[in-house]
Protein backbone atom coordinates (compact mmCIF):
# COMPACT_ATOMS: atom_id res chain seq x y z
CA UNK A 1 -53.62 0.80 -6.32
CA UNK A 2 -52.93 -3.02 -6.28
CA UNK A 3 -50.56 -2.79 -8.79
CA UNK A 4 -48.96 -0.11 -6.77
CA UNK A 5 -48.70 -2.47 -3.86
CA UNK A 6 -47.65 -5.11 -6.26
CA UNK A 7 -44.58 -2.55 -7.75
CA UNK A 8 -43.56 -1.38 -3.63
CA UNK A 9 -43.39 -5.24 -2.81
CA UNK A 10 -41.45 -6.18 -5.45
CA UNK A 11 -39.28 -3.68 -4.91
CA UNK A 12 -38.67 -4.34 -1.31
CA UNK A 13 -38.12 -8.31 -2.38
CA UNK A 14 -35.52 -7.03 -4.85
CA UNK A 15 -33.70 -5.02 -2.39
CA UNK A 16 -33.89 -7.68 0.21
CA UNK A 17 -32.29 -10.57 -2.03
CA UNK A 18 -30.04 -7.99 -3.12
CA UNK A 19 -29.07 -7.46 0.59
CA UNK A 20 -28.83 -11.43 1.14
CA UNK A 21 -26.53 -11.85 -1.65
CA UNK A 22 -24.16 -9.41 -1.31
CA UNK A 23 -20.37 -10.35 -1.09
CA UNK A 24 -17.44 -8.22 1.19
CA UNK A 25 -15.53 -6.65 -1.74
CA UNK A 26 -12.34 -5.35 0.71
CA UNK A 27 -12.23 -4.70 4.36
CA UNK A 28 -10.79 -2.01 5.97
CA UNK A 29 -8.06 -2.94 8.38
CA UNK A 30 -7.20 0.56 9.63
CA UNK A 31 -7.13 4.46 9.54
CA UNK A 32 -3.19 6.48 9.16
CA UNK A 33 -4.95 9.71 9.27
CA UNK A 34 -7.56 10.25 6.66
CA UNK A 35 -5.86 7.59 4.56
CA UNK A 36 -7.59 3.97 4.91
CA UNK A 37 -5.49 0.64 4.61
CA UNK A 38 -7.53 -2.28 3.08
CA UNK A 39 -6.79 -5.82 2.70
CA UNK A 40 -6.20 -5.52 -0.95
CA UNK A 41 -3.77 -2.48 0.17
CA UNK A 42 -1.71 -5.04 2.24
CA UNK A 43 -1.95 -7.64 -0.50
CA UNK A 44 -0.82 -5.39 -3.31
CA UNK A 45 1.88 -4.35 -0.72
CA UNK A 46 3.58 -7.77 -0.15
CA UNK A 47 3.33 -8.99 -3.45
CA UNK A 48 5.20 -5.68 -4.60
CA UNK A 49 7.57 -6.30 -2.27
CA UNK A 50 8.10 -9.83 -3.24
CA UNK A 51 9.79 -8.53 -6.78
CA UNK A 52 10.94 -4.73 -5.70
CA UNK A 53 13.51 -4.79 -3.26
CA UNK A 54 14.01 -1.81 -0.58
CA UNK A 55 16.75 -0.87 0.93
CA UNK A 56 15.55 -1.07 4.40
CA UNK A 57 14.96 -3.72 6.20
CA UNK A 58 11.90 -2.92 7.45
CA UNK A 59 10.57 -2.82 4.99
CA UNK A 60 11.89 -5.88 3.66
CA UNK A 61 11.44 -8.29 6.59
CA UNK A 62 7.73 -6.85 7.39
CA UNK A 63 6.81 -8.65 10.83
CA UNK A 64 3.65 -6.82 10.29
CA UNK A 65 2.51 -6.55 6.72
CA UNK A 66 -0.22 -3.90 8.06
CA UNK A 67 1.93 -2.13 9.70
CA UNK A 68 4.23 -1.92 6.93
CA UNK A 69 1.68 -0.12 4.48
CA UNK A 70 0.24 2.08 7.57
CA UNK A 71 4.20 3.53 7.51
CA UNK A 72 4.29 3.51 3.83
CA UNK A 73 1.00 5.96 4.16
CA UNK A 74 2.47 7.88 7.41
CA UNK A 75 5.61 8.62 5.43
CA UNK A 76 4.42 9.31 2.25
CA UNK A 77 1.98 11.57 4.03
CA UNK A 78 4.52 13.39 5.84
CA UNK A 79 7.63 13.42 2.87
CA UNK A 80 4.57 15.54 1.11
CA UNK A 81 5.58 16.49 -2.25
CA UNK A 82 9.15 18.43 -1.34
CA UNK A 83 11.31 17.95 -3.90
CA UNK A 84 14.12 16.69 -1.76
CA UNK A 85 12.60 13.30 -1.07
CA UNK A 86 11.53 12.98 -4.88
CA UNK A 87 13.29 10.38 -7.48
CA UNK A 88 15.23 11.09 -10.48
CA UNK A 89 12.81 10.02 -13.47
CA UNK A 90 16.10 8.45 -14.35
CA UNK A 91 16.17 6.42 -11.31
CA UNK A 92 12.42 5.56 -11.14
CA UNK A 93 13.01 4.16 -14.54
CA UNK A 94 15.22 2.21 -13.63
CA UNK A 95 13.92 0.69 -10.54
CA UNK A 96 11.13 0.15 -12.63
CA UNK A 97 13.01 -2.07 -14.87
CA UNK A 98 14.81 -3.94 -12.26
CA UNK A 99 11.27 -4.74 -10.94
CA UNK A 100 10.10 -5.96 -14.44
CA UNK A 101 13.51 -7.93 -14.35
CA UNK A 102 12.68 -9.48 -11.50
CA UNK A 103 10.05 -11.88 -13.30
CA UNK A 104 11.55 -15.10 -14.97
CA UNK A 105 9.31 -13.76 -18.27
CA UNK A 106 7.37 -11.29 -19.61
CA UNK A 107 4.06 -12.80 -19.30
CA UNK A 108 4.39 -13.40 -15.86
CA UNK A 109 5.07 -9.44 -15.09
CA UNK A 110 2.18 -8.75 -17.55
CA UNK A 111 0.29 -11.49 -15.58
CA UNK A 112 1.25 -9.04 -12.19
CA UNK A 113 -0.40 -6.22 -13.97
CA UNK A 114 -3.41 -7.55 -14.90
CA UNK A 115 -3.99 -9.75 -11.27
CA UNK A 116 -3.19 -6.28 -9.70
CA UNK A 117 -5.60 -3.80 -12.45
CA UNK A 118 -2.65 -1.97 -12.90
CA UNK A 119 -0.40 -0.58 -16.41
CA UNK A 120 2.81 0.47 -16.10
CA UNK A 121 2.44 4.24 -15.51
CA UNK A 122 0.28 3.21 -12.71
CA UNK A 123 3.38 0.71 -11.48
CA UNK A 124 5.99 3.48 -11.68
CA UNK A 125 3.61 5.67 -9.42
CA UNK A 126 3.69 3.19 -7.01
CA UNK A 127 7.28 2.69 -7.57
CA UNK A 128 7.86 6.36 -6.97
CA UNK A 129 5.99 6.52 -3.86
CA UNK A 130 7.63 3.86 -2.19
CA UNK A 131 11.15 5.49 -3.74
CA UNK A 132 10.09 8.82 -1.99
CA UNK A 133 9.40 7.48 1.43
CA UNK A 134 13.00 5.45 1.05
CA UNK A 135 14.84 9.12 0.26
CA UNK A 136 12.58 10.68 3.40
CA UNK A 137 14.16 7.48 5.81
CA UNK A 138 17.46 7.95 3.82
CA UNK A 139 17.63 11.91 5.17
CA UNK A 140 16.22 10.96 8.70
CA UNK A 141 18.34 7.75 9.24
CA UNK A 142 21.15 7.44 6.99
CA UNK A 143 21.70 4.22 4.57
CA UNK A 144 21.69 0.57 6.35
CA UNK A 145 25.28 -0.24 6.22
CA UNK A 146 24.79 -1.67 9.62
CA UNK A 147 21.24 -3.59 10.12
CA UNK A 148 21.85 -3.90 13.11
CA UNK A 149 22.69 -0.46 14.81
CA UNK A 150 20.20 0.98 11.67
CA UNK A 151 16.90 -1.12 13.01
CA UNK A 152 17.41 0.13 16.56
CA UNK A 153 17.47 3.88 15.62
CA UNK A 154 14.81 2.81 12.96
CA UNK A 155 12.70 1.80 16.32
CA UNK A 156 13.06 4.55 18.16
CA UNK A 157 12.70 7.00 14.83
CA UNK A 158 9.33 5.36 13.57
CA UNK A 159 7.64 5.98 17.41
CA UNK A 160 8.08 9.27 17.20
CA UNK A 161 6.26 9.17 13.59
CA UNK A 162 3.93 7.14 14.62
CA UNK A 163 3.06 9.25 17.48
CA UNK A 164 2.97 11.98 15.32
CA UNK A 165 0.54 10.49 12.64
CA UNK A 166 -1.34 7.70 14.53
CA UNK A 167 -3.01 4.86 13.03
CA UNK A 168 -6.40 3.17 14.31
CA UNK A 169 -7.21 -0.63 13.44
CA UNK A 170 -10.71 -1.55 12.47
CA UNK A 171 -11.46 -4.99 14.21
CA UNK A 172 -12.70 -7.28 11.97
CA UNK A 173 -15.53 -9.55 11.60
């Protein structure tokens, strides 16, 4: 019986420090859907950006880097898997190895995969992803010969998506 007690004590200690020593692993900043956006989400997100280069300037010039990845998510979500808004493999490929270009050397894109837990086939998923939600703007808006007139009907454009496919924003601690 007392060792019993001893065993359920010990246990409850263990939990307890357990509990006192635990550390925030990622937060979640918000909700597109059922899809949640974490801070390592946005993180990934802008240093992607940083060395692949999107068309749009929205997505380029991200007032907003949460914002940015909660349209990524909308648009992905809503570009679905038609076959319209998919990539060449040809032209995946070769965005692919304009991103790996994009490093001064080797080891520092190799250094990019390993910070990030990624290999390349996981890269050119990501790559392809952000390639379909470009061709899904592309068919909506046109190409961005003209920044200018291209952001304002980008504005008005994204509302209407947004509407459509809200997102919710987790306060955080």
């Amino acid at each position: 019986m007392l060792l019993d007690a001893m065993a359920s004590a010990l246990t409850a200690l263990w939990f307890w420090a357990s509990v006192a020593s635990a550390e925030r692993v990622d937060a979640v900043l918000s909700v597109v859907g059922t899809q949640v956006v974490t801070e390592s989400d946005v993180a990934f997100e802008v240093a992607l950006a940083q060395h692949d280069v999107s068309p749009f300037p929205p997505f380029e010039d991200p007032r907003d880097p949460v914002e940015v990845v909660e349209d990524y998510r909308r648009l992905r979500s809503q570009a679905g898997d038609v076959r319209l808004f998919r990539p060449e493999p040809e032209a995946v490929d070769a965005r692919l190895a304009a991103f790996r270009d994009a490093f001064e050397t080797r080891e520092d894109y190799e250094a990019f995969l390993v910070a990030w837990q990624l290999d390349e086939s996981a890269l050119r998923e990501h790559i392809f992803g952000r390639m379909v939600v470009e061709n899904y703007v592309r068919r909506a808006l046109g190409d961005a010969e003209d920044p200018v007139t291209w952001s304002a009907s980008w504005e008005t454009w994204i509302a209407a998506q947004r509407r459509t496919l809200p997102s919710r924003r987790l306060e955080q601690p």
